[in-house]
Protein backbone atom coordinates (compact mmCIF):
# COMPACT_ATOMS: atom_id res chain seq x y z
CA UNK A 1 190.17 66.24 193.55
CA UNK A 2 186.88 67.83 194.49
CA UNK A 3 186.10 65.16 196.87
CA UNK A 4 189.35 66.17 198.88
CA UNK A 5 188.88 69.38 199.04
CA UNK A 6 185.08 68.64 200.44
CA UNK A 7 186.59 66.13 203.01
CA UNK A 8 189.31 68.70 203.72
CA UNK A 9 187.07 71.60 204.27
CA UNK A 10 184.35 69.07 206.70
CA UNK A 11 187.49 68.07 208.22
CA UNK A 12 188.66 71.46 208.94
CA UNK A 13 184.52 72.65 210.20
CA UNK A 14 184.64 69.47 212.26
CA UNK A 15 188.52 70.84 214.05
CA UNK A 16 186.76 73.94 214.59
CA UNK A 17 183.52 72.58 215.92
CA UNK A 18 185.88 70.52 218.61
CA UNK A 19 187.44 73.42 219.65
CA UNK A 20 184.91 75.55 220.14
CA UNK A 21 183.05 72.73 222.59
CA UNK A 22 186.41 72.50 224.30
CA UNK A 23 186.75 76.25 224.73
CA UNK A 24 183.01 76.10 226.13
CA UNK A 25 183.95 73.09 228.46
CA UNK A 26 186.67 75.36 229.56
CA UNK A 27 184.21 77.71 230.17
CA UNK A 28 181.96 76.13 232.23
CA UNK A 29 184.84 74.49 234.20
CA UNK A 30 185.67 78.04 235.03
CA UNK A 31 182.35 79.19 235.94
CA UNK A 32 181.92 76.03 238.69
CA UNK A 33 185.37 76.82 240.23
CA UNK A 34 184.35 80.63 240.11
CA UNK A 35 180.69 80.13 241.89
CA UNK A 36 182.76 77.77 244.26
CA UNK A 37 184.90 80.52 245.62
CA UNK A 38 182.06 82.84 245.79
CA UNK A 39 180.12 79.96 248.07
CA UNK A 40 183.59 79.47 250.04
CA UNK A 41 184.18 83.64 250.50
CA UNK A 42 180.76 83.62 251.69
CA UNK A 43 180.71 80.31 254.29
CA UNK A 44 183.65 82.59 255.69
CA UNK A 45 182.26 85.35 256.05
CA UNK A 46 178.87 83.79 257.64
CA UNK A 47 181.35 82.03 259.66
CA UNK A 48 183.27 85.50 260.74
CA UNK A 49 180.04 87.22 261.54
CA UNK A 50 178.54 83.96 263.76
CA UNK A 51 182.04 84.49 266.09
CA UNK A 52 181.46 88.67 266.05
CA UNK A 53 177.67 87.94 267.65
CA UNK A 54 179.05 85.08 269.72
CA UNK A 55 182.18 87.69 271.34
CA UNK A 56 179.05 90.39 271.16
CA UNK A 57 176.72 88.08 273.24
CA UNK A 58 179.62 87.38 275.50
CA UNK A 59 180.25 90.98 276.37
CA UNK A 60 176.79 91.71 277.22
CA UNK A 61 176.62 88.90 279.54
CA UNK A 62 180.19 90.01 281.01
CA UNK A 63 178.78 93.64 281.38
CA UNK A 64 175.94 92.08 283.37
């Protein structure tokens, strides 16, 4: 009887252990897909501010 309730209670520690790794898998899942957009948001706006000097350069050269 003893013996279960040892097994029982590793059993249950073990359940827990799993789900916390899965809950920090989660996490770092998460974090990727979070830097990602971050890296995305900023190839945009590098990209939006490499078209403002290109139309600024072209202006300038119209004006002259």
């Amino acid at each position: 009887m003893a013996a279960a309730i040892v097994v029982a209670i590793v059993a249950i520690a073990a359940a827990v252990d799993s789900v916390v790794a899965i809950a920090a898998a989660v996490d770092s899942v998460v974090a990727i897909i979070e830097l990602e957009m971050v890296m995305h948001v900023e190839l945009i706006h590098s990209k939006q501010r490499k078209t403002k000097d290109r139309c600024n350069i072209n202006r300038e050269v119209q004006k002259k």
